[in-house]
C-alpha atoms as a PDB file:
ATOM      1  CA  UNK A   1      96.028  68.761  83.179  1.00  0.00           C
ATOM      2  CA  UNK A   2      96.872  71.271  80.644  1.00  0.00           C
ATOM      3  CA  UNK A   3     100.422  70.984  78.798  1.00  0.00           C
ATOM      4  CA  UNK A   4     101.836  74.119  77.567  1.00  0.00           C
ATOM      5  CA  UNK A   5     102.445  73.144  73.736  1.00  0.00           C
ATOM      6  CA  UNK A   6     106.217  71.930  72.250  1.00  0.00           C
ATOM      7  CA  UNK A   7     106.790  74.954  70.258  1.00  0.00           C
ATOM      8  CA  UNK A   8     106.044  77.631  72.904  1.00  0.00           C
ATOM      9  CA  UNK A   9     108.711  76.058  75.054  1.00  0.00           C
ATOM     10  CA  UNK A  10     111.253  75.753  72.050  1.00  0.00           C
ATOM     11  CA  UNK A  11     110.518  79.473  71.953  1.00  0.00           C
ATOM     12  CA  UNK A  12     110.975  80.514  75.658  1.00  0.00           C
ATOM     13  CA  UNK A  13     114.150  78.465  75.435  1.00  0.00           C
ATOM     14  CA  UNK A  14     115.714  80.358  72.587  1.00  0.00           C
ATOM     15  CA  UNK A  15     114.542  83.589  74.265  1.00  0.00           C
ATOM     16  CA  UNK A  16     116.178  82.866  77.734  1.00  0.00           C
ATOM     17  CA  UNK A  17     119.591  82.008  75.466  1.00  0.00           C
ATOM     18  CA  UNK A  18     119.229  85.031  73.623  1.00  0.00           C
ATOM     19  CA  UNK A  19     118.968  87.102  76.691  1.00  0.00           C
ATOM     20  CA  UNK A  20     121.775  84.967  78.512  1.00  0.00           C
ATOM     21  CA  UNK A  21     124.296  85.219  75.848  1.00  0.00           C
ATOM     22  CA  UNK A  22     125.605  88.597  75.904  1.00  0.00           C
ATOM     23  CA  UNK A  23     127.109  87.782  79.540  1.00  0.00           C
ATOM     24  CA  UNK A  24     129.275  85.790  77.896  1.00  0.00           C
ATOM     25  CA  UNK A  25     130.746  87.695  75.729  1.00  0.00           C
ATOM     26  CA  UNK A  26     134.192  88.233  76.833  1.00  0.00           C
ATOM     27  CA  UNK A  27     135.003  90.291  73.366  1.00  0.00           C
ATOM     28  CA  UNK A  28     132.756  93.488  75.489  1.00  0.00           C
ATOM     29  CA  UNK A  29     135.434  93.670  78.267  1.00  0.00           C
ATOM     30  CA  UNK A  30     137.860  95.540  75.693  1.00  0.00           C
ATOM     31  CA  UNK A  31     135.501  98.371  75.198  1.00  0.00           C
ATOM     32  CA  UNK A  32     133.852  98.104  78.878  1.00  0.00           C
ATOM     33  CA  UNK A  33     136.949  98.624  81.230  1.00  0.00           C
ATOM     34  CA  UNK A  34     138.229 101.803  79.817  1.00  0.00           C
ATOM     35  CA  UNK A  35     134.338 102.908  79.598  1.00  0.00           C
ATOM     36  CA  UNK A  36     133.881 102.231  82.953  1.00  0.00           C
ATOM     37  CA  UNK A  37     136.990 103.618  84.386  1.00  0.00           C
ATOM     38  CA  UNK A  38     135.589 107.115  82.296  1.00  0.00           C
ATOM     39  CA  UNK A  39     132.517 107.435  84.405  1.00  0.00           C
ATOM     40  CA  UNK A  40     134.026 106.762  87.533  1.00  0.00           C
ATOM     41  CA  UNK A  41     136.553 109.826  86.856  1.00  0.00           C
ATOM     42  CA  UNK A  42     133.145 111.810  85.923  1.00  0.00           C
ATOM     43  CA  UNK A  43     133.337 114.597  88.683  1.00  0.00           C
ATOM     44  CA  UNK A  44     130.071 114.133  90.307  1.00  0.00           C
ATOM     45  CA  UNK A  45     131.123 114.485  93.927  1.00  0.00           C
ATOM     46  CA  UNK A  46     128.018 114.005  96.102  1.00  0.00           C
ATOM     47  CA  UNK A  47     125.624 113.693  93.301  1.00  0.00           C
ATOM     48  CA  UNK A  48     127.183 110.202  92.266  1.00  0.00           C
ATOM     49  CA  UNK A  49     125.052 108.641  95.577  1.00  0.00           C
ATOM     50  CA  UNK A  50     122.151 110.281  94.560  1.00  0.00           C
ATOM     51  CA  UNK A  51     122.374 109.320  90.892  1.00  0.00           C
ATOM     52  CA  UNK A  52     122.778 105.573  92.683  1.00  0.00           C
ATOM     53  CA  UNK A  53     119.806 106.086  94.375  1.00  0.00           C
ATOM     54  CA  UNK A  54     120.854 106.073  98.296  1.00  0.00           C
ATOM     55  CA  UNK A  55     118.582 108.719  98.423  1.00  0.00           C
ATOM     56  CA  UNK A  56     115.664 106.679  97.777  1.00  0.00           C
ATOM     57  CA  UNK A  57     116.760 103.056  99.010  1.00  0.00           C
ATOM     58  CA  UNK A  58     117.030 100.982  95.791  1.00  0.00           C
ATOM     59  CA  UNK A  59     118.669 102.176  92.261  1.00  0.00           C
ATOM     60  CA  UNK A  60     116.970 105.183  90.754  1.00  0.00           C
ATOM     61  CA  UNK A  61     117.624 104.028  87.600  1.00  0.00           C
ATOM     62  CA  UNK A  62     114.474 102.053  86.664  1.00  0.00           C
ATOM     63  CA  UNK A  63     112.296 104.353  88.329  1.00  0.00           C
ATOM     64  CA  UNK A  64     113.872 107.286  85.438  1.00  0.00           C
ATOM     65  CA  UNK A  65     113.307 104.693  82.428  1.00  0.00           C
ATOM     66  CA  UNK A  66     109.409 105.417  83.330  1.00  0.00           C
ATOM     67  CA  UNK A  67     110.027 108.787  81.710  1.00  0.00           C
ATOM     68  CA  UNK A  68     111.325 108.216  78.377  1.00  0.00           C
ATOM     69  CA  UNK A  69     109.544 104.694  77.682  1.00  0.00           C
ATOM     70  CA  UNK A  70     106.293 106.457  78.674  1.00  0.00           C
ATOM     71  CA  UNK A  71     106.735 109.682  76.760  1.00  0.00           C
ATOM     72  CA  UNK A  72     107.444 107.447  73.553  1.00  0.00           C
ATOM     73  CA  UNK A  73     105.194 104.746  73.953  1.00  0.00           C
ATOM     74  CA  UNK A  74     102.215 107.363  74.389  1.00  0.00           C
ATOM     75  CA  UNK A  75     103.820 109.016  71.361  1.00  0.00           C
ATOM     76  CA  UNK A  76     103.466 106.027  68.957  1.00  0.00           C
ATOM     77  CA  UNK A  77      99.701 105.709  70.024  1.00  0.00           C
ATOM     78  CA  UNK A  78      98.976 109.595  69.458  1.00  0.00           C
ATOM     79  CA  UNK A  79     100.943 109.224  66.316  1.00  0.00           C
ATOM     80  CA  UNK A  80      97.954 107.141  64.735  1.00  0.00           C
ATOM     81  CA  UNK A  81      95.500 108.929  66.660  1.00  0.00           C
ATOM     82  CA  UNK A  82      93.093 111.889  64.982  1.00  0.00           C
ATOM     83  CA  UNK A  83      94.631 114.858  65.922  1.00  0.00           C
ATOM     84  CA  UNK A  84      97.333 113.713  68.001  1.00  0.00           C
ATOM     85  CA  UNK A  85     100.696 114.979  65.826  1.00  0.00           C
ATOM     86  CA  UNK A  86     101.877 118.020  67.778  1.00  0.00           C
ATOM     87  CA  UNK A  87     100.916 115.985  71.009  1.00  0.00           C
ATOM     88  CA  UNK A  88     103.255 113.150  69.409  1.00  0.00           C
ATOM     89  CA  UNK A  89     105.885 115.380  68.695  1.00  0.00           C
ATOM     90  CA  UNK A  90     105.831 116.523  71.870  1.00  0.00           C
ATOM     91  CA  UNK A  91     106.388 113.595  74.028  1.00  0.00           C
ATOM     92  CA  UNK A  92     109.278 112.484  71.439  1.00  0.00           C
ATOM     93  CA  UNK A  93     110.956 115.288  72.177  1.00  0.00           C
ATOM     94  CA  UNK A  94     110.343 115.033  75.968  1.00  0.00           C
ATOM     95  CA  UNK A  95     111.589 111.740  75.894  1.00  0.00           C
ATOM     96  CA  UNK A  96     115.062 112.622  74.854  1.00  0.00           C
ATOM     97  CA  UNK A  97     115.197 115.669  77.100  1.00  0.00           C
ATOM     98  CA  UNK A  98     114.751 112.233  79.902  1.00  0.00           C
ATOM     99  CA  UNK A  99     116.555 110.000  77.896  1.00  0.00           C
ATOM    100  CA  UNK A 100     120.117 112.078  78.962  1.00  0.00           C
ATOM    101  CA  UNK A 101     119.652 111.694  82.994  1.00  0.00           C
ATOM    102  CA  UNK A 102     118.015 108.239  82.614  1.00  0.00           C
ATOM    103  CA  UNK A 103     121.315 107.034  81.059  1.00  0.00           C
ATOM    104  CA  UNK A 104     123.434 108.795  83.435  1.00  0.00           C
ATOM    105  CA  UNK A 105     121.587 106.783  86.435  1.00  0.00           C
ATOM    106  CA  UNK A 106     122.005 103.992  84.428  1.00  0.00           C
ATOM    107  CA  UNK A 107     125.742 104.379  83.744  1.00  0.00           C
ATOM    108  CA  UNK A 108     126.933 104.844  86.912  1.00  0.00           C
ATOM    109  CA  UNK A 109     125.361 101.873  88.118  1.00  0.00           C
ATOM    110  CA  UNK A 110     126.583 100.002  85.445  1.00  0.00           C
ATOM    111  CA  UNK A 111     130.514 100.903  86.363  1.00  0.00           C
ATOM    112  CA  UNK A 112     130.431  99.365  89.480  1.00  0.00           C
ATOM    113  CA  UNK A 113     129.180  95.688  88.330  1.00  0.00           C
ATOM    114  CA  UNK A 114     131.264  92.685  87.789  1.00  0.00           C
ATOM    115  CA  UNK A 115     132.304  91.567  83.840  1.00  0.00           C
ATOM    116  CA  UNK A 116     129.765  89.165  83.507  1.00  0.00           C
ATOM    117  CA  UNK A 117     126.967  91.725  84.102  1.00  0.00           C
ATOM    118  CA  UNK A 118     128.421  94.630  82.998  1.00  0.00           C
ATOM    119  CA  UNK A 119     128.464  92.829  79.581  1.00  0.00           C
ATOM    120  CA  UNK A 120     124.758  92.679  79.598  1.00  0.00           C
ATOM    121  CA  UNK A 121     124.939  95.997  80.528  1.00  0.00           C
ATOM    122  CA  UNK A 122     126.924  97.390  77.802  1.00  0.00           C
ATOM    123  CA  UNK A 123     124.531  95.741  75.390  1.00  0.00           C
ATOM    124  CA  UNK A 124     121.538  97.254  77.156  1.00  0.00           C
ATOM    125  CA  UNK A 125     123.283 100.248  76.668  1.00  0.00           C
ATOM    126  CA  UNK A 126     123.841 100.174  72.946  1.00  0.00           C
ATOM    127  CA  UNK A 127     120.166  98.733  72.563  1.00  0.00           C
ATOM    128  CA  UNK A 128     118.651 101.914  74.269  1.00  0.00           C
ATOM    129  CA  UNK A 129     121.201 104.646  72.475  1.00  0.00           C
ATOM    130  CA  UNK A 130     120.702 102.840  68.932  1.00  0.00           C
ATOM    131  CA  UNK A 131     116.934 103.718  70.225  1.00  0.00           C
ATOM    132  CA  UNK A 132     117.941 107.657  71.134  1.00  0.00           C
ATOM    133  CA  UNK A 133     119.568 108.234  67.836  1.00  0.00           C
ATOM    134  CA  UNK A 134     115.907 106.760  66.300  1.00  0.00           C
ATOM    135  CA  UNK A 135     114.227 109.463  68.188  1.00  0.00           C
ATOM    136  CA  UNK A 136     116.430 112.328  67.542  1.00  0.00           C
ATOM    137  CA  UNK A 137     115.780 111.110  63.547  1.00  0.00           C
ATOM    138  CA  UNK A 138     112.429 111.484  64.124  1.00  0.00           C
ATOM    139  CA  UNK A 139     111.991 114.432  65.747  1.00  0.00           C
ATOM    140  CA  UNK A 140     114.054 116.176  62.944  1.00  0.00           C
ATOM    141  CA  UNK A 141     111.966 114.490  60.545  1.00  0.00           C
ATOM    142  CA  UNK A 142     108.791 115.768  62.061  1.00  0.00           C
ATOM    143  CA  UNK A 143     110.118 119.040  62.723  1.00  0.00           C
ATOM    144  CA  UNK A 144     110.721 118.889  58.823  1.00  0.00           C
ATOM    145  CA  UNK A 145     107.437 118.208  57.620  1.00  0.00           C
ATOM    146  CA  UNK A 146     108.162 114.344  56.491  1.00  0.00           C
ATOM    147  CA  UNK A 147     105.851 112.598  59.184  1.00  0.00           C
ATOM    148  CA  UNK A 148     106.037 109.150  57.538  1.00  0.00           C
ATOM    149  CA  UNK A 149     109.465 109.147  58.028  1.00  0.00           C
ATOM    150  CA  UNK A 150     109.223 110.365  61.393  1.00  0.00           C
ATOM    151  CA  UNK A 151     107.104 107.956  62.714  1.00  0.00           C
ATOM    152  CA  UNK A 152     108.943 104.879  61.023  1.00  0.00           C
ATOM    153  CA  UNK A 153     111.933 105.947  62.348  1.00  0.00           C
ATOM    154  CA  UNK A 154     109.751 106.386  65.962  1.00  0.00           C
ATOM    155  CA  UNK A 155     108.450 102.846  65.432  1.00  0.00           C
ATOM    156  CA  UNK A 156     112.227 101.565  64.932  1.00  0.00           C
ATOM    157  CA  UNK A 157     113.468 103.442  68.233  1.00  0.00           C
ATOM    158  CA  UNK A 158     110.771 102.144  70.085  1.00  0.00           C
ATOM    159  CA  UNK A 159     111.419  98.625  68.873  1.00  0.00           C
ATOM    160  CA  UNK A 160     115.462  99.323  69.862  1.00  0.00           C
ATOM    161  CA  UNK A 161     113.864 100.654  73.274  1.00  0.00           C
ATOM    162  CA  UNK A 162     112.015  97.667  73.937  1.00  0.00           C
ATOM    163  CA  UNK A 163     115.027  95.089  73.407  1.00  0.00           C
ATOM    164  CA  UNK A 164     116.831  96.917  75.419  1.00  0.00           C
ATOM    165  CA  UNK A 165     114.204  97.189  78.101  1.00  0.00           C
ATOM    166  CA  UNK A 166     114.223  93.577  78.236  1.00  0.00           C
ATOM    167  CA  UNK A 167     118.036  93.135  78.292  1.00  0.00           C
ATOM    168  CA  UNK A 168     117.242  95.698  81.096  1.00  0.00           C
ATOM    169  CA  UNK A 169     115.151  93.384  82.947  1.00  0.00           C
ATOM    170  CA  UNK A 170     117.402  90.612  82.605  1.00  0.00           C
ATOM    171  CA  UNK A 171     119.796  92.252  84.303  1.00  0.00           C
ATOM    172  CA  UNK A 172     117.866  93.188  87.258  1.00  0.00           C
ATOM    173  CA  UNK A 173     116.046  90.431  87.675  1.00  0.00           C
ATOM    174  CA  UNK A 174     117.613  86.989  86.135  1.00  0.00           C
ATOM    175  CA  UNK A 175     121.857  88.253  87.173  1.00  0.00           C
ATOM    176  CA  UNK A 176     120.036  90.560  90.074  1.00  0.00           C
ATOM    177  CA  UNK A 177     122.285  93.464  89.776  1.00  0.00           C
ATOM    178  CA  UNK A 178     119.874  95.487  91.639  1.00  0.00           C
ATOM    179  CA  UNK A 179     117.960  93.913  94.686  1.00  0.00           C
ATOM    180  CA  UNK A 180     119.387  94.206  98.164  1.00  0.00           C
ATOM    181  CA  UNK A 181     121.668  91.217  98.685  1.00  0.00           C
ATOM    182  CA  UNK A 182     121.147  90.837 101.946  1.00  0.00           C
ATOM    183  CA  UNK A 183     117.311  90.292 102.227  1.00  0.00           C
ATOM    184  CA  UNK A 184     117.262  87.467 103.915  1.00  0.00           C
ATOM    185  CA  UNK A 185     119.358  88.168 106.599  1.00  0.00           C
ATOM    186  CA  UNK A 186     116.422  88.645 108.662  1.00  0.00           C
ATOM    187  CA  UNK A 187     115.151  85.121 108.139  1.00  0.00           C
ATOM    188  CA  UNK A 188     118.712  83.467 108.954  1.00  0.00           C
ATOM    189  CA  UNK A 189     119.843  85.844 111.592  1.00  0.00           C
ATOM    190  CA  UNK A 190     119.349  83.817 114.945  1.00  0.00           C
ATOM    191  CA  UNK A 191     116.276  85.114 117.402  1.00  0.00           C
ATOM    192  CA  UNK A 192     118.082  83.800 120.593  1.00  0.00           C
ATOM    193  CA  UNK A 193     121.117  84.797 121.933  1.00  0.00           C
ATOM    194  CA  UNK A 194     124.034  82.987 119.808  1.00  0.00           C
ATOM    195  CA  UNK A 195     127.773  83.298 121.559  1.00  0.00           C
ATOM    196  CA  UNK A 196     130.611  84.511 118.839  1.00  0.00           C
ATOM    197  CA  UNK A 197     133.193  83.945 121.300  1.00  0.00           C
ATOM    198  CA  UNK A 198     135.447  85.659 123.740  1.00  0.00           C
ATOM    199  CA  UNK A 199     135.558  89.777 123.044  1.00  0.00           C
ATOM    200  CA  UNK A 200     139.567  89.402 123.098  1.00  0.00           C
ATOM    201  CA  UNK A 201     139.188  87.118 120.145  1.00  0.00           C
ATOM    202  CA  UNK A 202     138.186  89.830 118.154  1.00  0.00           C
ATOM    203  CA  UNK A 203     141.523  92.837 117.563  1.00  0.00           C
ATOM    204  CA  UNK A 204     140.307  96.260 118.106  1.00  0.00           C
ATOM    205  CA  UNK A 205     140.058  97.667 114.225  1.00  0.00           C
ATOM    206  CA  UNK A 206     139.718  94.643 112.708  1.00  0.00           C
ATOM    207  CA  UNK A 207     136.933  93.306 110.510  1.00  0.00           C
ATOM    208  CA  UNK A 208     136.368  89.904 111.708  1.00  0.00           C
ATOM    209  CA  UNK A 209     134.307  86.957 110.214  1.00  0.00           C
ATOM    210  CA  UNK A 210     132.166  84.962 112.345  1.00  0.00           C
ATOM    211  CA  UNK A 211     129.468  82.796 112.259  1.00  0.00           C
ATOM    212  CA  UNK A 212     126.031  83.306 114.071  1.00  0.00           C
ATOM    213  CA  UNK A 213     123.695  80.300 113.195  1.00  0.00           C
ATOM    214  CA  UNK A 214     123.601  80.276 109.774  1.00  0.00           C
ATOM    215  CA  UNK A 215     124.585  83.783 109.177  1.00  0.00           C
ATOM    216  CA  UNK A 216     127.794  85.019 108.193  1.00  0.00           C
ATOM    217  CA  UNK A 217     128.932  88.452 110.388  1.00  0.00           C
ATOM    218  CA  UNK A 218     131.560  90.408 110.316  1.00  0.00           C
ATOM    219  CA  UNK A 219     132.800  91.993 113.892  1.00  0.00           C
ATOM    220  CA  UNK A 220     134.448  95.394 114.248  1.00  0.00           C
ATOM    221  CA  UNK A 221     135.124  95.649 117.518  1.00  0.00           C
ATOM    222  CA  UNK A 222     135.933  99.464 118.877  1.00  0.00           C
ATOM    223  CA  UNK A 223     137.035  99.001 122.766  1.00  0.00           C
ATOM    224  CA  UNK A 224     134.544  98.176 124.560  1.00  0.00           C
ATOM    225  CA  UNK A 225     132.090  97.920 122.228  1.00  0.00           C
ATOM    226  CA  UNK A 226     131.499  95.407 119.186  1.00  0.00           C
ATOM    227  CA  UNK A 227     129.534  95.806 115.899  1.00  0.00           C
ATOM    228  CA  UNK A 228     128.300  93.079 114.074  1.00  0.00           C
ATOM    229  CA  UNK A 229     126.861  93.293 110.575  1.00  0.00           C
ATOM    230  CA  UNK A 230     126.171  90.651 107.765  1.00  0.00           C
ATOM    231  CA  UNK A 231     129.152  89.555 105.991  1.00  0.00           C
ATOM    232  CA  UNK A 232     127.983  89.732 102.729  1.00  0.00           C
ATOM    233  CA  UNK A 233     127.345  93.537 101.318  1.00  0.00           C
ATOM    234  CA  UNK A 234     123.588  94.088 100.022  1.00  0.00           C
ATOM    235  CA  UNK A 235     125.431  95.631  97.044  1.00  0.00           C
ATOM    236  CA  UNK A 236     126.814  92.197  95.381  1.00  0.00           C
ATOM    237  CA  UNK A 237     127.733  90.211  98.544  1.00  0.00           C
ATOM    238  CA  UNK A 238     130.950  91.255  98.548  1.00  0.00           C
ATOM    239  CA  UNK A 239     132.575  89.869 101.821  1.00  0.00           C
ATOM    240  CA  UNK A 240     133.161  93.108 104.551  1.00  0.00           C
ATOM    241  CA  UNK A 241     135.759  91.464 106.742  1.00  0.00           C
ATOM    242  CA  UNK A 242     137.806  91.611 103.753  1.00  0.00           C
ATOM    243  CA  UNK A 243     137.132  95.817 103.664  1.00  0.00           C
ATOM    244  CA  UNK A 244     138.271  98.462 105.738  1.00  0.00           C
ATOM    245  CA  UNK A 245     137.370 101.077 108.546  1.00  0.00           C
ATOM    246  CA  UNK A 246     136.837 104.804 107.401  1.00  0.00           C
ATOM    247  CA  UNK A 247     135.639 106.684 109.698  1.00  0.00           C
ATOM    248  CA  UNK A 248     133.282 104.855 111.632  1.00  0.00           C
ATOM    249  CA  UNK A 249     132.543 102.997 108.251  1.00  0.00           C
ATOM    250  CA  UNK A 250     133.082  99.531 107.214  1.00  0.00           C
ATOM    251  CA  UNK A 251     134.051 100.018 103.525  1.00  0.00           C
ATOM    252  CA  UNK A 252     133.592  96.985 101.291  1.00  0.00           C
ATOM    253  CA  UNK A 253     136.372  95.513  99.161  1.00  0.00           C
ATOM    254  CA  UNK A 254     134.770  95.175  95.872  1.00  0.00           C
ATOM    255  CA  UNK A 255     132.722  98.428  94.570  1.00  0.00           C
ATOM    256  CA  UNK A 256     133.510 100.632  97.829  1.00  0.00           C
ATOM    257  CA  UNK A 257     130.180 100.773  99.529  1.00  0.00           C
ATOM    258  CA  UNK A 258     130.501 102.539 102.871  1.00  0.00           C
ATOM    259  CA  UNK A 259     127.672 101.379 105.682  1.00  0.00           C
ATOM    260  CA  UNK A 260     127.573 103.189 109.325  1.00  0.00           C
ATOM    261  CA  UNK A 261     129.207 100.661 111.831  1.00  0.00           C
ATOM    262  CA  UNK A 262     126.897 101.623 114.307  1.00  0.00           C
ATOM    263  CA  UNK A 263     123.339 100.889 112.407  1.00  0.00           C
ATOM    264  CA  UNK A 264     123.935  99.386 108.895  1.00  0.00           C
ATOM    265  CA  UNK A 265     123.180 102.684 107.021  1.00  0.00           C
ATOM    266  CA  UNK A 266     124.670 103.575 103.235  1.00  0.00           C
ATOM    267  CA  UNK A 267     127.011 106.343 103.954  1.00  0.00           C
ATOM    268  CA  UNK A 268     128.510 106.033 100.180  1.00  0.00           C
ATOM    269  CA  UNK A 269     127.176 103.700  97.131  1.00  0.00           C
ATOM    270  CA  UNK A 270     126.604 101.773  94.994  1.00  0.00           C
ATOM    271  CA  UNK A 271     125.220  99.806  97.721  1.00  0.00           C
ATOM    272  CA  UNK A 272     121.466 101.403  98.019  1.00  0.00           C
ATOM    273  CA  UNK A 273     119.966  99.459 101.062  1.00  0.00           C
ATOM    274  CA  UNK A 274     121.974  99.126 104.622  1.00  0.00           C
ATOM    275  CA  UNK A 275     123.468  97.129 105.667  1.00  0.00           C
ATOM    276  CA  UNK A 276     121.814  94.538 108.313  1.00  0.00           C
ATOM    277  CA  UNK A 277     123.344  94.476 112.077  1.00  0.00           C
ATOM    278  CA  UNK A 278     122.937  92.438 115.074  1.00  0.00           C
ATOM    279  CA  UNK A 279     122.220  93.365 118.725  1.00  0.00           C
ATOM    280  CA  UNK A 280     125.053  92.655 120.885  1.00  0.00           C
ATOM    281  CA  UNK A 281     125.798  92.145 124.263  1.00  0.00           C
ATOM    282  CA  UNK A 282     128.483  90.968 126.424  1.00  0.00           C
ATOM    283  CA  UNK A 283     128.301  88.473 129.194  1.00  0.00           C
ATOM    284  CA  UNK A 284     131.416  86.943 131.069  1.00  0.00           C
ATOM    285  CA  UNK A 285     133.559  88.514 128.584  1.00  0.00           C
ATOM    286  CA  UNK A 286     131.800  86.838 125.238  1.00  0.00           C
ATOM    287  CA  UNK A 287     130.265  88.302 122.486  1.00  0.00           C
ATOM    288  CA  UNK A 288     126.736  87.479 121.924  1.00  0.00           C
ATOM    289  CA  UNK A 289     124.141  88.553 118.995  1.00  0.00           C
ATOM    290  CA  UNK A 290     120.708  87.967 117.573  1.00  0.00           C
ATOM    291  CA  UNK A 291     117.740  89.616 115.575  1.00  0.00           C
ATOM    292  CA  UNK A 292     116.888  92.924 116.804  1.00  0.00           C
ATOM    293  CA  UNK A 293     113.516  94.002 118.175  1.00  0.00           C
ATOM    294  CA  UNK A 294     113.092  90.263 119.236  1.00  0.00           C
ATOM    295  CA  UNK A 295     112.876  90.655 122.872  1.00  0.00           C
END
């Protein structure tokens, strides 16, 4: 059996603490709150669902970083490549023309996250505009004859780039500020018929926590008829019978994430997947649920 040696794990280690520790940094909150209350006035209207990515399903944001890591990472390769200069100048400066909406994506995401995260956030942030400024130095240096200095000054904004790319990943993979939070539901939702209880224990207009199995729900009932989604919102798990009804909406309490009572869909972010909801039915005046498409 192969042992990994002493020093590559004393390594890791202090690499998993240096990407852990800006979380707790509770000096960032300062600068953060009034930062994030800014792009939250931005007046995007509609667009600030899109720039979420509710469009697509899942955050648009690290789909856009493929634009400007790619245009500079090819650019440092042509850059010591025969022949590649005006090729490498080029994709610099394509890179920052993508390196404006990336950030936007990224931003707007980033305002709706808890302190812990958004801290990570923020330094991700500062990583990848440190990185920007690079760039914009070397593309006036290039554009000024003085390649040297244009390429050292690419090969620092790259190396900016690429810490914050992994402070990126960090926070999308180790504090999950991305995935849909309620993934599993299909796995713990029950496949049989589960009772809730009597329909007149739910209030018309109320969200309602239950339990079905080992799934949390939360029951709006509307007359006659009863919806039951997860509890937990696929945006951070914030708990929906603690939100409010808008318009045939259950809004969460947290970050505002709107889903369709009547089949789990995003109407408003930053929640990018829907909501999961159970089939109902109603026999001797109690609720039941379970997993749709079972039967």
């Amino acid at each position: 059996m192969e042992h990994t040696p002493l020093h590559t794990h004393r390594w890791s280690r202090r690499l998993r603490r240096a990407l852990d520790a800006p979380e707790h940094w509770d000096v960032l909150d300062t600068p953060a709150r009034p930062l994030a209350a800014a792009v939250e006035a931005l007046p995007l209207g509609p667009y600030r669902d899109a720039l979420h990515g509710v469009w697509l399903g899942h955050p648009l944001h690290p789909a856009m970083v493929q634009l400007p890591i790619g245009f500079w990472t090819s650019a440092a390769l042509l850059d010591f490549l025969p022949g590649g200069r005006r090729s490498a100048d080029a994709l610099v400066a394509a890179g920052l023309l993508t390196a404006g909406p990336t950030a936007l994506t990224g931003w707007v995401d980033w305002a709706r996250l808890d302190p812990p995260r958004r801290r990570t956030g923020l330094v991700h942030a500062l990583c990848n505009t440190t990185g920007v400024l690079l760039y914009g130095g070397s593309l006036l240096a290039r554009c000024r004859g003085h390649r040297t200095h244009g390429r050292l000054l690419g090969l620092a904004g790259l190396t900016a780039i690429s810490v914050g790319c992994a402070l990126g990943g960090h926070l999308a993979y180790r504090q999950a500020a991305g995935p849909d939070r309620a993934a599993a539901v299909p796995r713990l939702a029950p496949a049989d018929w589960v009772g809730l209880g009597a329909v007149e224990d739910f209030p018309p207009g109320k969200p309602v926590r239950a339990t079905a199995g080992e799934l949390a729900v939360v029951v709006v009932r509307e007359g006659t008829q009863c919806h039951v989604l997860a509890e937990h919102c696929a945006h951070l798990s914030g708990p929906l019978s603690e939100g409010s009804l808008v318009a045939g909406c259950l809004r969460c309490p947290w970050h505002g994430s709107e889903f369709r009572l009547r089949d789990g869909e995003v109407v408003h972010g930053p929640a990018t997947a829907p909501q999961p909801v159970l089939e109902t039915r109603v026999l001797s005046g109690r609720l039941e649920v379970r997993l749709p498409g079972v039967g």
